[in-house]
N, C-alpha and C. Protein backbone atom coordinates (compact mmCIF):
# COMPACT_ATOMS: atom_id res chain seq x y z
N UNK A 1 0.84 -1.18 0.00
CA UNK A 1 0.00 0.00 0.00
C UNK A 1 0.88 1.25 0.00
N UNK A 2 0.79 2.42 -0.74
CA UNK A 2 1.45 3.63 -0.97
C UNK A 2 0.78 4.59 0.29
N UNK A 3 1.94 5.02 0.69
CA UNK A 3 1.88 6.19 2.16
C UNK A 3 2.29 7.37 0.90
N UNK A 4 1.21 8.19 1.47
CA UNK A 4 1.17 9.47 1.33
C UNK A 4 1.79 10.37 2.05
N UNK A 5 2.11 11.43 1.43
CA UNK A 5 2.63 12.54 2.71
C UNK A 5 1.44 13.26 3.10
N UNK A 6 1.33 13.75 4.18
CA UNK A 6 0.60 14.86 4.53
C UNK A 6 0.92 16.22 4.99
N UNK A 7 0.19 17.32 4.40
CA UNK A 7 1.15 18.61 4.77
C UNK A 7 -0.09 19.55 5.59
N UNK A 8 0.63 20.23 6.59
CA UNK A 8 -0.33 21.60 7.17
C UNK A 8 -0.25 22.28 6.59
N UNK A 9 -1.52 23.02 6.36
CA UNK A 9 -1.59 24.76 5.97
C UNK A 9 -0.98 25.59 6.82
N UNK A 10 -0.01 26.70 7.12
CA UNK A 10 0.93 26.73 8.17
C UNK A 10 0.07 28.33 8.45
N UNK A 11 -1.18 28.57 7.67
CA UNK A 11 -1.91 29.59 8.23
C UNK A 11 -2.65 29.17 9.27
N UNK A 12 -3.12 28.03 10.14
CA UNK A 12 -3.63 27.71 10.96
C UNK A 12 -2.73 27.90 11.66
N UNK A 13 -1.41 27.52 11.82
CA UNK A 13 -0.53 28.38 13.14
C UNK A 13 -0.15 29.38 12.78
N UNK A 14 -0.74 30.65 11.97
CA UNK A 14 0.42 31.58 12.05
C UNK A 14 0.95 32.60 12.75
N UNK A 15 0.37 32.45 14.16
CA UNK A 15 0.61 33.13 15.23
C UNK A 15 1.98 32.24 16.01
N UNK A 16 2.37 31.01 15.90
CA UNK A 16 3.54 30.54 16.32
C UNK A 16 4.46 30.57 15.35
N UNK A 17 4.22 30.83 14.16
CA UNK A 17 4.94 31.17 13.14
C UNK A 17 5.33 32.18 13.43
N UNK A 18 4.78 32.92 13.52
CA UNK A 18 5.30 34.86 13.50
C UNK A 18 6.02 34.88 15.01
N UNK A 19 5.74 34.31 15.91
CA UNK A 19 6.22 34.17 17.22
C UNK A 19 7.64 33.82 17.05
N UNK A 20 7.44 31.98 16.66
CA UNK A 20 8.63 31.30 16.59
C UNK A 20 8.83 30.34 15.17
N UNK A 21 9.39 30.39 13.83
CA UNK A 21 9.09 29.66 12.63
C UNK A 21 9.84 28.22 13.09
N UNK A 22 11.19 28.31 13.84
CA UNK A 22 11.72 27.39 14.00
C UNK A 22 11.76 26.40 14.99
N UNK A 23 11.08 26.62 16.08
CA UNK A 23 9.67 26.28 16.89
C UNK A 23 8.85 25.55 16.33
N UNK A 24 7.97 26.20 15.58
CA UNK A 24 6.43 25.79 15.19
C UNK A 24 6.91 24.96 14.18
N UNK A 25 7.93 24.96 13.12
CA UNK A 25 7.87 24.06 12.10
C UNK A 25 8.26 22.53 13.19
N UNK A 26 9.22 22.81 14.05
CA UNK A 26 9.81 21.13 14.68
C UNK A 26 8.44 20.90 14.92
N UNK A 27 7.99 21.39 15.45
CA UNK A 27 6.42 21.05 16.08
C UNK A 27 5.52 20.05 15.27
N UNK A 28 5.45 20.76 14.06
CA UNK A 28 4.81 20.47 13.09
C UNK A 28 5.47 18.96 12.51
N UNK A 29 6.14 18.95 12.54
CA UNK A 29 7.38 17.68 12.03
C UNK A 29 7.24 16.88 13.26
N UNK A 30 7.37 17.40 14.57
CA UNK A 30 7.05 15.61 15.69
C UNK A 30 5.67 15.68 15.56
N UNK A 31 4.65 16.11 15.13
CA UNK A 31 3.62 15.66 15.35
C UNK A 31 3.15 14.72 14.34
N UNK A 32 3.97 14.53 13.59
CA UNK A 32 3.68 13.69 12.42
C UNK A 32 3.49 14.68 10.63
N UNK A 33 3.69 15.66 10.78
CA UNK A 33 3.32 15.69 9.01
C UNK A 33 4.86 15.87 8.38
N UNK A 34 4.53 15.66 7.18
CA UNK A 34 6.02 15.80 6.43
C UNK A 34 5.85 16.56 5.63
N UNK A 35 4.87 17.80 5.07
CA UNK A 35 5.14 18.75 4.35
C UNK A 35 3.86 20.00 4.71
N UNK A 36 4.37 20.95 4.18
CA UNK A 36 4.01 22.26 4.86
C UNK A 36 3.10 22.87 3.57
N UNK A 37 2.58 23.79 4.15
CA UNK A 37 2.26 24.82 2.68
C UNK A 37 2.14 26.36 3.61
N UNK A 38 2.92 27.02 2.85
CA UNK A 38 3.95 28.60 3.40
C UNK A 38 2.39 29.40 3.10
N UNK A 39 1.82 30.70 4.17
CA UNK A 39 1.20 31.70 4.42
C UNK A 39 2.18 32.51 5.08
N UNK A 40 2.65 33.16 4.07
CA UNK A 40 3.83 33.94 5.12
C UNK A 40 4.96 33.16 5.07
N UNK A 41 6.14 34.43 5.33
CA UNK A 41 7.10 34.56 5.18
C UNK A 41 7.97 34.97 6.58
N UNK A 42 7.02 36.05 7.19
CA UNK A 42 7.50 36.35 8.79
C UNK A 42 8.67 37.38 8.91
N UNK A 43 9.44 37.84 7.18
CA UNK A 43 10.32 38.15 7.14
C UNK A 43 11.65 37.48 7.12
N UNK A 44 11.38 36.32 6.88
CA UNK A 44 12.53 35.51 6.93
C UNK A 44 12.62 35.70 5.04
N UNK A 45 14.37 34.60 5.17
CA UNK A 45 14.70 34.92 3.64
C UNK A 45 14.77 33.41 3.49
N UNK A 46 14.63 33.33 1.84
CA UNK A 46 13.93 32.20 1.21
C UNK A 46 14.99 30.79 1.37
N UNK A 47 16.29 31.14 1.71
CA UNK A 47 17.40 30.16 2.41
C UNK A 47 17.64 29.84 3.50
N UNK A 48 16.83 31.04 4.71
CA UNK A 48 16.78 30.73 5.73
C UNK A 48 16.04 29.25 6.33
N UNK A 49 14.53 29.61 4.80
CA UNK A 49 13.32 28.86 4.93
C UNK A 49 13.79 27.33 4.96
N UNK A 50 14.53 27.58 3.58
CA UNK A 50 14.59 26.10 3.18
C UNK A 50 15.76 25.44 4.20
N UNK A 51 16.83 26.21 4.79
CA UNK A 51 18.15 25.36 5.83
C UNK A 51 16.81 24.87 6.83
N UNK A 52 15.89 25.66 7.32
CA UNK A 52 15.64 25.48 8.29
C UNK A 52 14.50 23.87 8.14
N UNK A 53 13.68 23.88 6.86
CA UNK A 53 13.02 23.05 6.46
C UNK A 53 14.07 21.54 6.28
N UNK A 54 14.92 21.84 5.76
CA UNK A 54 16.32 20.45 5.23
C UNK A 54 16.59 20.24 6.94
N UNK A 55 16.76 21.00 7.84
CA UNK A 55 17.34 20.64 9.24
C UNK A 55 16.20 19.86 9.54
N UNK A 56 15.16 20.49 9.93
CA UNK A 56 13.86 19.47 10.68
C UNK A 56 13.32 18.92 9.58
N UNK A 57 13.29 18.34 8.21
CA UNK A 57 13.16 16.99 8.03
C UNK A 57 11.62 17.36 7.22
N UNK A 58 11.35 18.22 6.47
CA UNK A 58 10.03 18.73 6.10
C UNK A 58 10.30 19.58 4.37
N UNK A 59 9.44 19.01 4.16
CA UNK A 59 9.13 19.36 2.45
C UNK A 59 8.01 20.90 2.13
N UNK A 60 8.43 21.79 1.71
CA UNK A 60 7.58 22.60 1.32
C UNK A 60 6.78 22.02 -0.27
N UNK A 61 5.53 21.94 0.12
CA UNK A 61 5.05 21.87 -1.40
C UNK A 61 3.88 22.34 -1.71
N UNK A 62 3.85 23.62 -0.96
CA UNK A 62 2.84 24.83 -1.56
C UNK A 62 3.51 26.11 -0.74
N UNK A 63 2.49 27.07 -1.04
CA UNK A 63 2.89 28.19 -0.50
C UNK A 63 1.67 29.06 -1.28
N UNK A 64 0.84 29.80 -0.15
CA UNK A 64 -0.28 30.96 -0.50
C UNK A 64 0.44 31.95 -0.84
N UNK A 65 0.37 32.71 -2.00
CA UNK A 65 0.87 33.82 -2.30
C UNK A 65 -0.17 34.47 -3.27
N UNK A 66 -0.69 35.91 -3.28
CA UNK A 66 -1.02 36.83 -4.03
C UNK A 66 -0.33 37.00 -5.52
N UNK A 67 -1.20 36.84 -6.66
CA UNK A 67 -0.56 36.64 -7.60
C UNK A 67 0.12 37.87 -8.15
N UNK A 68 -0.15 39.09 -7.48
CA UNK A 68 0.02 40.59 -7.97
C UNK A 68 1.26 40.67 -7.55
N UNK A 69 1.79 39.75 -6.59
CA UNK A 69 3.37 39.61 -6.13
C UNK A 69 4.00 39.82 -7.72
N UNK A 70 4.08 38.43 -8.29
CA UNK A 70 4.66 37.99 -9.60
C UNK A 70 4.60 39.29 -10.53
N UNK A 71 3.73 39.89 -10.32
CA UNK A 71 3.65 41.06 -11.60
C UNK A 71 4.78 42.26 -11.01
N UNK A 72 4.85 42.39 -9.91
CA UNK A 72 5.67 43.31 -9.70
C UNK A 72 7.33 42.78 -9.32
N UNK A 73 7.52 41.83 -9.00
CA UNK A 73 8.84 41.73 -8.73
C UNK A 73 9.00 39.96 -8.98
N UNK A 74 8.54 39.61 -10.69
CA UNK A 74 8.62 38.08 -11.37
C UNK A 74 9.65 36.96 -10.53
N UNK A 75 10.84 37.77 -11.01
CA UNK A 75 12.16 37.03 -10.59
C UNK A 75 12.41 36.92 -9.54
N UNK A 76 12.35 37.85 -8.58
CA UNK A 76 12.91 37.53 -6.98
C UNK A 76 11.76 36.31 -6.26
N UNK A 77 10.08 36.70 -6.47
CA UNK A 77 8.89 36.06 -6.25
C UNK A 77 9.43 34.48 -6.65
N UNK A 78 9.77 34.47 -7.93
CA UNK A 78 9.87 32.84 -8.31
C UNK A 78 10.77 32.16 -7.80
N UNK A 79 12.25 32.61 -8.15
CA UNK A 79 13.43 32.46 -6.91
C UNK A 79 13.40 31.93 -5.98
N UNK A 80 12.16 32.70 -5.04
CA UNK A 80 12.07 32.84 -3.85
C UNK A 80 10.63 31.27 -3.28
N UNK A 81 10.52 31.08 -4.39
CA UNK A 81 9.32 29.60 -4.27
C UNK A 81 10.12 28.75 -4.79
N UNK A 82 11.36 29.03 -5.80
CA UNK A 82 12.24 27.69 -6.51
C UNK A 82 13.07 27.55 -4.95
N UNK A 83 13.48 28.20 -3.86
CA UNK A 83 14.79 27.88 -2.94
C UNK A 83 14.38 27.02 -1.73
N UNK A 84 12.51 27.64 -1.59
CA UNK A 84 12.01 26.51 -0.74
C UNK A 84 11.48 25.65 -0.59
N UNK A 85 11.70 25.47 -2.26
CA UNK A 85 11.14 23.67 -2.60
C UNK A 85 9.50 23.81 -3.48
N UNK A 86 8.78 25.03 -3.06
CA UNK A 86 6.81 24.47 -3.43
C UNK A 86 7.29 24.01 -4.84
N UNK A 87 6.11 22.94 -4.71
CA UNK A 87 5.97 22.52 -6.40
C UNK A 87 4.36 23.40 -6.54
N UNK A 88 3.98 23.95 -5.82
CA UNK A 88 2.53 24.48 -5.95
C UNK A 88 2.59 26.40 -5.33
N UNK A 89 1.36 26.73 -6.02
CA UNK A 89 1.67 28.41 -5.39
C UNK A 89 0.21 28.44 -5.58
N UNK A 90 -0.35 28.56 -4.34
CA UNK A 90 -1.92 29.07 -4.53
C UNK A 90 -2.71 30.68 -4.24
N UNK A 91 -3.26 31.05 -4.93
CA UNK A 91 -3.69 32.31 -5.27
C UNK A 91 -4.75 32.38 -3.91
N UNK A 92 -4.59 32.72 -2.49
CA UNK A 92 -5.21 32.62 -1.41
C UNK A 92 -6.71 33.20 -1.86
N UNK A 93 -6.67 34.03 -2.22
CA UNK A 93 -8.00 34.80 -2.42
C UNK A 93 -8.27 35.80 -3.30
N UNK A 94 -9.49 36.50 -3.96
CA UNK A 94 -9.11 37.41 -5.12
C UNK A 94 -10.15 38.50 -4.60
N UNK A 95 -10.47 39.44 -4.72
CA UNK A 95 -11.34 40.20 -3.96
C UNK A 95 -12.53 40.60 -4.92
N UNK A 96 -13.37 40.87 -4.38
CA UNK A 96 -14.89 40.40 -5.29
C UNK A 96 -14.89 41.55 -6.29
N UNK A 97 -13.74 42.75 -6.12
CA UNK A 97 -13.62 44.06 -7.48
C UNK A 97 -13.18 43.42 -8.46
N UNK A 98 -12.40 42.07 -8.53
CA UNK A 98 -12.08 41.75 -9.76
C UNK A 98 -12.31 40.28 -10.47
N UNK A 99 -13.85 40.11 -9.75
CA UNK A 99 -14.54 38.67 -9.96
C UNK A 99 -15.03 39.02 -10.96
N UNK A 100 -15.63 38.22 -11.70
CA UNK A 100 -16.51 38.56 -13.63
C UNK A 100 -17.57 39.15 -12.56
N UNK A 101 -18.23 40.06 -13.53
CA UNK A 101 -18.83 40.72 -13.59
C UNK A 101 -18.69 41.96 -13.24
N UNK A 102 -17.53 42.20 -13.08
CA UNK A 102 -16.28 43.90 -12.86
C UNK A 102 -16.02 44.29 -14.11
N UNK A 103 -15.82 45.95 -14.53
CA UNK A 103 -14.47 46.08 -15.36
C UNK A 103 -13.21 45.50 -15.38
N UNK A 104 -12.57 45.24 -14.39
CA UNK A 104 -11.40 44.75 -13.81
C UNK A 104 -11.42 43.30 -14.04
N UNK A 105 -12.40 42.44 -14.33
CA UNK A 105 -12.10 40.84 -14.52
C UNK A 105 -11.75 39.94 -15.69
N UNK A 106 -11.43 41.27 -16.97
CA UNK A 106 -10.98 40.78 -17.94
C UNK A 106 -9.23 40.77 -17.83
N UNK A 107 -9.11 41.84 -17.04
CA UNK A 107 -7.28 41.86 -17.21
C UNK A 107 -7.03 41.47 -16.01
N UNK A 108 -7.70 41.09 -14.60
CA UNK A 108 -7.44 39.95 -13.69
C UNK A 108 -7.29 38.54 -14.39
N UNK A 109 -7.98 37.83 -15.35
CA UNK A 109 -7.78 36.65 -16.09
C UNK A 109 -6.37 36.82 -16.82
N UNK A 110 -5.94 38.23 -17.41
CA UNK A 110 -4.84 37.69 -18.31
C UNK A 110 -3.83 37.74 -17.05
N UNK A 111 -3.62 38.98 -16.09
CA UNK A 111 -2.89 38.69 -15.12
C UNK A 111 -2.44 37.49 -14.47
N UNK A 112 -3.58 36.33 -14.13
CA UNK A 112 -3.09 35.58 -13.79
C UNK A 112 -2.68 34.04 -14.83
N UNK A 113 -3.07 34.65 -16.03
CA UNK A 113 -2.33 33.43 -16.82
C UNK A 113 -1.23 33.62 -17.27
N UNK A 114 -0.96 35.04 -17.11
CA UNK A 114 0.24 35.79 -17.58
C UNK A 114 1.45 35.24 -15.82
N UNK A 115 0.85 34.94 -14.65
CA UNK A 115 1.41 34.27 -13.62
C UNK A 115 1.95 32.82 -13.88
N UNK A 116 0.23 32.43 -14.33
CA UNK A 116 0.95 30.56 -14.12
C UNK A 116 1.52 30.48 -15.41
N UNK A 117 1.72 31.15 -16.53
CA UNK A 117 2.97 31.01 -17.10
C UNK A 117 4.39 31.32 -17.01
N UNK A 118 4.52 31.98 -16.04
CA UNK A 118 5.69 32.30 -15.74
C UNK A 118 6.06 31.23 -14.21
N UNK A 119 4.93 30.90 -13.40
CA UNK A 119 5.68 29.78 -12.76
C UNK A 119 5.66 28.06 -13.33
N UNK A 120 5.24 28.28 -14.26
CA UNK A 120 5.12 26.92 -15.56
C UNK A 120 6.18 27.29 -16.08
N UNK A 121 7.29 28.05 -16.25
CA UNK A 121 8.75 27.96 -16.99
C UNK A 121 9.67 27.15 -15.59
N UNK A 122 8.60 27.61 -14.38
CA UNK A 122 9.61 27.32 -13.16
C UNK A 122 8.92 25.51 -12.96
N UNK A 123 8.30 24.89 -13.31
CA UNK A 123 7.57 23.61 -12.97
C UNK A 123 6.93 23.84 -11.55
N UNK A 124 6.37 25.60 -11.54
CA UNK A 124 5.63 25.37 -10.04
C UNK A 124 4.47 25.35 -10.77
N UNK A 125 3.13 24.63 -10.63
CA UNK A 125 2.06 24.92 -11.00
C UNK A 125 0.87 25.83 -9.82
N UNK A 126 0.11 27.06 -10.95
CA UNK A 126 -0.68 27.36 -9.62
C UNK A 126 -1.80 27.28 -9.73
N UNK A 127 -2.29 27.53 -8.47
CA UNK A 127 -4.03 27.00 -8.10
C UNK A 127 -4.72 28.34 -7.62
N UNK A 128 -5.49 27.84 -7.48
CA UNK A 128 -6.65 29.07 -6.37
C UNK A 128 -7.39 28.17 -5.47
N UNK A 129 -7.43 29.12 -4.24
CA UNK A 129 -7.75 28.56 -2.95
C UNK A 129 -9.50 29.26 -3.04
N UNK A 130 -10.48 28.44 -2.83
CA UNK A 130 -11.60 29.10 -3.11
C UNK A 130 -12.01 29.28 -1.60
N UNK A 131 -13.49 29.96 -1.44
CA UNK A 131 -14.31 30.31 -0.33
C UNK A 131 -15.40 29.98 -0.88
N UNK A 132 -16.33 30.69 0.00
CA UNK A 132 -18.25 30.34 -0.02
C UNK A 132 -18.56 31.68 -1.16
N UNK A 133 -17.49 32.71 -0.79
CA UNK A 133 -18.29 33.78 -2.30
C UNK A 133 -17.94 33.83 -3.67
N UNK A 134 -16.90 32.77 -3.78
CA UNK A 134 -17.20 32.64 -5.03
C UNK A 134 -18.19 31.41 -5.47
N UNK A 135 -18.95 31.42 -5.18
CA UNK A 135 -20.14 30.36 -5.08
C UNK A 135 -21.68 31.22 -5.65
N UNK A 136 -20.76 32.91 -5.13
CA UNK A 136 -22.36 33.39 -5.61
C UNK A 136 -21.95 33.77 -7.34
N UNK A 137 -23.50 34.03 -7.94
CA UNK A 137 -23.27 33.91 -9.55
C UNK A 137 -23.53 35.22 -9.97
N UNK A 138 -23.14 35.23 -11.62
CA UNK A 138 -23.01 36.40 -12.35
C UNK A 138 -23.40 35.21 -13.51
N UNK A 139 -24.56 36.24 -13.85
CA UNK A 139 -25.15 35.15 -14.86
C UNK A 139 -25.36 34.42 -15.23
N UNK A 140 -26.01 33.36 -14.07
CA UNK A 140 -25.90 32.03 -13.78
C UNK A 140 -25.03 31.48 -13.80
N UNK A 141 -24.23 31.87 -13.27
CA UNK A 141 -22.78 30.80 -13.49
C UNK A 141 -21.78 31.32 -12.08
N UNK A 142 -21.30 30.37 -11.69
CA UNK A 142 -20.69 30.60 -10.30
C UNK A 142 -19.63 31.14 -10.62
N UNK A 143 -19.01 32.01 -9.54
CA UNK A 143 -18.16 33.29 -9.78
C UNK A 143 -16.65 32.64 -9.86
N UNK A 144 -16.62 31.46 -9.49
CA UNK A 144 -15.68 30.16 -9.62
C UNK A 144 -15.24 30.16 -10.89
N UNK A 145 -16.79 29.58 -11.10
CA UNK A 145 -16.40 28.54 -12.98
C UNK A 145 -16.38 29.65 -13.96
N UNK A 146 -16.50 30.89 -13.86
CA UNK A 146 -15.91 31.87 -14.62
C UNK A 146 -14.34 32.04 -14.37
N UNK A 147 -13.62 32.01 -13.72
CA UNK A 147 -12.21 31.69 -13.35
C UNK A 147 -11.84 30.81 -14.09
């Protein structure tokens, strides 16, 4: 039978995160999971992340990030997800000014394909993390499956 890994969302602690990262990650590692997914940064730097991840024994393979990051600073943003391992980058949330049925939701779509192509040169693929409002509709159609 194939064992899976299992990873925390590291936004459910991120008050021991911001407290203590190198703390809360051992934590996270004796309690049993073997991979993480990054909300925050805490101010740490993206080598700090990963020595500290290679020491206690833990795989990054996501990380919530705002995709408007990538548009303003591509290279350091990607860099900075290639040093601590995510094979994944999820778009936490999008704010309802630039859901369809905005002016703004035609060049939010190219924005973010104009993203996951640029972390598709890096083999990170990205996602979106949904909620309950994109559930409500714009022309019969959920504010989702227009995404």
């Amino acid at each position: 039978m194939k064992q899976f890994k299992v990873a925390l969302q590291l936004y459910s602690i991120r008050e021991d995160m911001q407290k203590d990262m190198a703390s809360a990650l051992k934590t996270v590692k004796e309690i049993g999971y073997d991979c993480v997914e990054f909300a925050g940064y805490f101010g740490q730097s993206a080598e700090y992340i990963r020595n500290l991840l290679d020491e206690i024994g833990l795989e990054c393979i996501s990380a919530h990030q705002g995709y408007e990051v990538f548009l303003n600073n591509p290279e350091e943003e990607v860099a900075f997800l290639e040093t601590i391992g995510a094979k994944y980058c999820a778009i936490p949330w999008m704010d309802l000014k630039k859901q369809a049925g905005t002016e703004s939701f035609a060049k939010t779509v190219e924005e973010i394909k104009q993203v996951g192509s640029l972390l598709q040169q890096s083999g990170i693929i990205l996602l979106y993390h949904n909620h309950d409002f994109e559930f409500q509709t714009f022309e019969d159609k959920f504010l989702l499956d227009w995404l």
